[in-house]
C-alpha atoms as a PDB file:
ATOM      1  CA  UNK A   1     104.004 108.083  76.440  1.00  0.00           C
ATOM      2  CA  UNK A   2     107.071 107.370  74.127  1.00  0.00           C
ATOM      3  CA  UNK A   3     110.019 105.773  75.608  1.00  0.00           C
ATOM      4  CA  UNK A   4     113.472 108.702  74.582  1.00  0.00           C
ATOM      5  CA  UNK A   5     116.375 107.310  74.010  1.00  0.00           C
ATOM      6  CA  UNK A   6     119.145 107.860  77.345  1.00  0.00           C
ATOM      7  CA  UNK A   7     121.289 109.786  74.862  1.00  0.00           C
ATOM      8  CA  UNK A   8     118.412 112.503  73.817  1.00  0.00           C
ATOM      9  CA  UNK A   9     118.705 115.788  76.308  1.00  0.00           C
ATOM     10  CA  UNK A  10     122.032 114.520  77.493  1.00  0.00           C
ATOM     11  CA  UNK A  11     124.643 117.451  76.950  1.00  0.00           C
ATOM     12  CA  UNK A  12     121.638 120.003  78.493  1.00  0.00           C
ATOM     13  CA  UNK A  13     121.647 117.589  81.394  1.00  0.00           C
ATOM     14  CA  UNK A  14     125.560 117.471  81.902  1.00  0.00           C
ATOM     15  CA  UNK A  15     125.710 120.872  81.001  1.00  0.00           C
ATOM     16  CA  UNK A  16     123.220 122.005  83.920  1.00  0.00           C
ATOM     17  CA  UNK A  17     124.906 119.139  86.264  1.00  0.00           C
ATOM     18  CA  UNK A  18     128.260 121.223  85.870  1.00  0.00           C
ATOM     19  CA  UNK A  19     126.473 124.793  86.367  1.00  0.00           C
ATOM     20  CA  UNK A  20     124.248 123.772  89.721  1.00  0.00           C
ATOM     21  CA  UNK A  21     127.501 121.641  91.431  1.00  0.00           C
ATOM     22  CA  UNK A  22     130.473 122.564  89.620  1.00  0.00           C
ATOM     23  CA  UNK A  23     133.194 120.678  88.205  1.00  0.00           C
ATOM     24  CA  UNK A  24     134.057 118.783  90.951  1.00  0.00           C
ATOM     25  CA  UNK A  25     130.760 116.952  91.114  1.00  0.00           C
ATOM     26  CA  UNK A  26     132.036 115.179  87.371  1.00  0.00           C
ATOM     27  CA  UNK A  27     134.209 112.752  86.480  1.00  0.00           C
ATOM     28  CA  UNK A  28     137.008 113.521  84.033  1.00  0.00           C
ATOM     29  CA  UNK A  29     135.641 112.215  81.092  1.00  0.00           C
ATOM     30  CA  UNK A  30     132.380 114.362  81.468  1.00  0.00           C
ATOM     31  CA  UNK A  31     134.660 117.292  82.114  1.00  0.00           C
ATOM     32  CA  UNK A  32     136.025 116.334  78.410  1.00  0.00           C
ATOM     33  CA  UNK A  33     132.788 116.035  77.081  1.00  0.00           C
ATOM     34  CA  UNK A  34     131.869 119.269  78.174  1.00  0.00           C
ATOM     35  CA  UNK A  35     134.990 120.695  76.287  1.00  0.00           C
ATOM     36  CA  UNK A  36     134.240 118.634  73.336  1.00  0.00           C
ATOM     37  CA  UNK A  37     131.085 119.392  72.504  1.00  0.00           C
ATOM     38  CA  UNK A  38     131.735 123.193  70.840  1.00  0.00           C
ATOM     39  CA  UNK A  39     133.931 121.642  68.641  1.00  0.00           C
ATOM     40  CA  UNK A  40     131.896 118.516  67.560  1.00  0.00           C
ATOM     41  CA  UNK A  41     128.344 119.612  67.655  1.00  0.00           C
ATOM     42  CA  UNK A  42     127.042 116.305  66.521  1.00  0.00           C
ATOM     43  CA  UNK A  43     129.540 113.444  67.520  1.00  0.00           C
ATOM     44  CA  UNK A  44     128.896 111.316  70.766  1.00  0.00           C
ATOM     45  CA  UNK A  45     131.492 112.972  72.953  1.00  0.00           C
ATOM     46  CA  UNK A  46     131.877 110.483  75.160  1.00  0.00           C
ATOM     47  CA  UNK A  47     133.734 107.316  73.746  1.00  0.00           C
ATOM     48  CA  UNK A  48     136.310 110.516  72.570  1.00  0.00           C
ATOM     49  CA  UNK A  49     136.465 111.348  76.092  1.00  0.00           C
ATOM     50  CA  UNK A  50     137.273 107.988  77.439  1.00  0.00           C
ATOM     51  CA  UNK A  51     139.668 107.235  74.670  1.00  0.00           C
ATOM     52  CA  UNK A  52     141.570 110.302  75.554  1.00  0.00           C
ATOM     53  CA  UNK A  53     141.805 109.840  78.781  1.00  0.00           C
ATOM     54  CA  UNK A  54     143.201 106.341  77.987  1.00  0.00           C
ATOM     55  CA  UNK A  55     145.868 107.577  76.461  1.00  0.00           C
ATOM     56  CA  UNK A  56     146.846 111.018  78.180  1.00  0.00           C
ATOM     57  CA  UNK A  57     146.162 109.288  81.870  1.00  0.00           C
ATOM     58  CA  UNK A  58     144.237 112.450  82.943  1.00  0.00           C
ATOM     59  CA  UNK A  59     141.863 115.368  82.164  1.00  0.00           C
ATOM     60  CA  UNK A  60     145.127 117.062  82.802  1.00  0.00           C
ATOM     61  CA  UNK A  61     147.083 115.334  80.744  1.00  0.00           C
ATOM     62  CA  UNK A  62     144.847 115.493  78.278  1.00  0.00           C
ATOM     63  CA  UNK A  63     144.403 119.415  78.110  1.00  0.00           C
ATOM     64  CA  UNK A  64     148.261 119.603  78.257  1.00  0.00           C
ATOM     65  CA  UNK A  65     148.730 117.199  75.265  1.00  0.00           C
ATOM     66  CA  UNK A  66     150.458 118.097  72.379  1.00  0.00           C
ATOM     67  CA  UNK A  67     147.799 118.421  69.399  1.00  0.00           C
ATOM     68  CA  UNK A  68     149.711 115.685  66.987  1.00  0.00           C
ATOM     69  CA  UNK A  69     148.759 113.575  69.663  1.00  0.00           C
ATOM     70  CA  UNK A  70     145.559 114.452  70.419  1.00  0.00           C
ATOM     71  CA  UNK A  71     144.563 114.436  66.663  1.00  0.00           C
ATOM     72  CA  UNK A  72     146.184 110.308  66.753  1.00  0.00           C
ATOM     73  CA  UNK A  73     142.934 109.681  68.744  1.00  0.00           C
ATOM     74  CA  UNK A  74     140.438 108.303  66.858  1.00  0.00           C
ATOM     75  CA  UNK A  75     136.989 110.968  66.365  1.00  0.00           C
ATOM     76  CA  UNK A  76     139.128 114.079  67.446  1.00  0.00           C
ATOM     77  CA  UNK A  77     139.589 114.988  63.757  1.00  0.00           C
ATOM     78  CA  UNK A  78     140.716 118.203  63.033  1.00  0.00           C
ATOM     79  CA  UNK A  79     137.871 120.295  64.574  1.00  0.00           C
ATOM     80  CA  UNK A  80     138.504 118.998  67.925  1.00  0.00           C
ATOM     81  CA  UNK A  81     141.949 119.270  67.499  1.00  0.00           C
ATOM     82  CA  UNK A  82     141.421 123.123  66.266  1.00  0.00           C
ATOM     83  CA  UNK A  83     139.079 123.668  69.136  1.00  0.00           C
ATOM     84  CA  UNK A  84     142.136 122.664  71.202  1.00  0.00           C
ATOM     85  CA  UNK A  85     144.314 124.726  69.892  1.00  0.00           C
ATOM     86  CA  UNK A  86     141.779 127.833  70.166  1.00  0.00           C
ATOM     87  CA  UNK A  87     141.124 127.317  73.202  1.00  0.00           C
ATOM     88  CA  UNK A  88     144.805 127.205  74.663  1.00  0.00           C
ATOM     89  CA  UNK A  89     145.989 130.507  72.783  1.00  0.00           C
ATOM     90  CA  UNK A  90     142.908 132.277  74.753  1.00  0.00           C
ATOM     91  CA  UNK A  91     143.835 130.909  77.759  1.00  0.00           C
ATOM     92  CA  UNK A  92     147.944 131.937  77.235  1.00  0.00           C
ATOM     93  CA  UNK A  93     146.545 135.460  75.697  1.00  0.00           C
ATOM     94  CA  UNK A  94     144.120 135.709  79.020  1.00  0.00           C
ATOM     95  CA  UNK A  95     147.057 134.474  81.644  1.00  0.00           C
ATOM     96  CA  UNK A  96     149.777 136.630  79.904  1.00  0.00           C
ATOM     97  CA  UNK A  97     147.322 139.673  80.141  1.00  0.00           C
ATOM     98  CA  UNK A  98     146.414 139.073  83.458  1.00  0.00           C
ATOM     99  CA  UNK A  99     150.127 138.910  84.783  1.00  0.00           C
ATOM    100  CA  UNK A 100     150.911 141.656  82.736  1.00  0.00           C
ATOM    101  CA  UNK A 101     148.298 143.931  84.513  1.00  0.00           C
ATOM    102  CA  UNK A 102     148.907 142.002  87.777  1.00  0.00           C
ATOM    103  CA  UNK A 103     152.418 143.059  87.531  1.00  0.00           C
ATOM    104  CA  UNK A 104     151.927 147.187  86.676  1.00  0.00           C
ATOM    105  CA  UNK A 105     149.386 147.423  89.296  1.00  0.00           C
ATOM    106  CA  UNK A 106     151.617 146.148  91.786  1.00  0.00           C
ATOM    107  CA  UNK A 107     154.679 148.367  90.504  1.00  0.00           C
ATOM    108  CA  UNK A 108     153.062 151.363  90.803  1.00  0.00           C
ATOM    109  CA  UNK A 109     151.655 150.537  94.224  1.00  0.00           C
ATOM    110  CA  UNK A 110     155.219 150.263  95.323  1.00  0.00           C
ATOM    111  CA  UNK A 111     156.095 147.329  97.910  1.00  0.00           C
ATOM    112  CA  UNK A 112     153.380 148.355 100.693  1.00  0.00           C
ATOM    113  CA  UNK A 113     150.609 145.985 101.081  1.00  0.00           C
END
């Protein structure tokens, strides 16, 4: 029997932890990890995580941060901060889409419910 490390196997188990109980069921700086982990495929993820949420207060604040910022934290380097900014133009393109078809499908229902 041969004694693994905790660390080996641990983004599979977060990553199943989030999909069977959902994000509530995680603390904020697993959340992070989560998001970090595209964008730095072989960094521990979680001393990033808990340094950013020392200095943006929140996973909120964090996600809402502006990227000179986030790249100030030490191990974001540019690919997280890149993943960052990826990741917030798909979800403006996806929200602005959304309202926009949100918006026509309502016009051309008219005002009845």
């Amino acid at each position: 029997m041969t004694n693994k490390p905790d660390h080996v196997g641990h983004r599979d188990r977060l990553r199943e932890r989030f999909l069977n109980t959902g994000p509530e069921a995680l603390a904020d700086y697993e959340l992070l990890e989560l998001v970090l982990f595209m964008a730095l495929p072989r960094r521990d993820t979680k001393p990033i995580a808990k340094a950013l949420l020392e200095r943006f207060g929140s996973f909120a604040g964090v996600i809402s941060a502006d990227l000179r910022c986030l790249g100030k934290v030490k191990g974001m380097g540019r690919s997280g901060v890149g993943s960052s900014a990826s990741r917030r133009s798909r979800q403006r393109r996806s929200s602005s889409w959304a309202m926009r078809s949100w918006t026509s499908r309502s016009s051309a229902r008219g005002t009845n419910c």
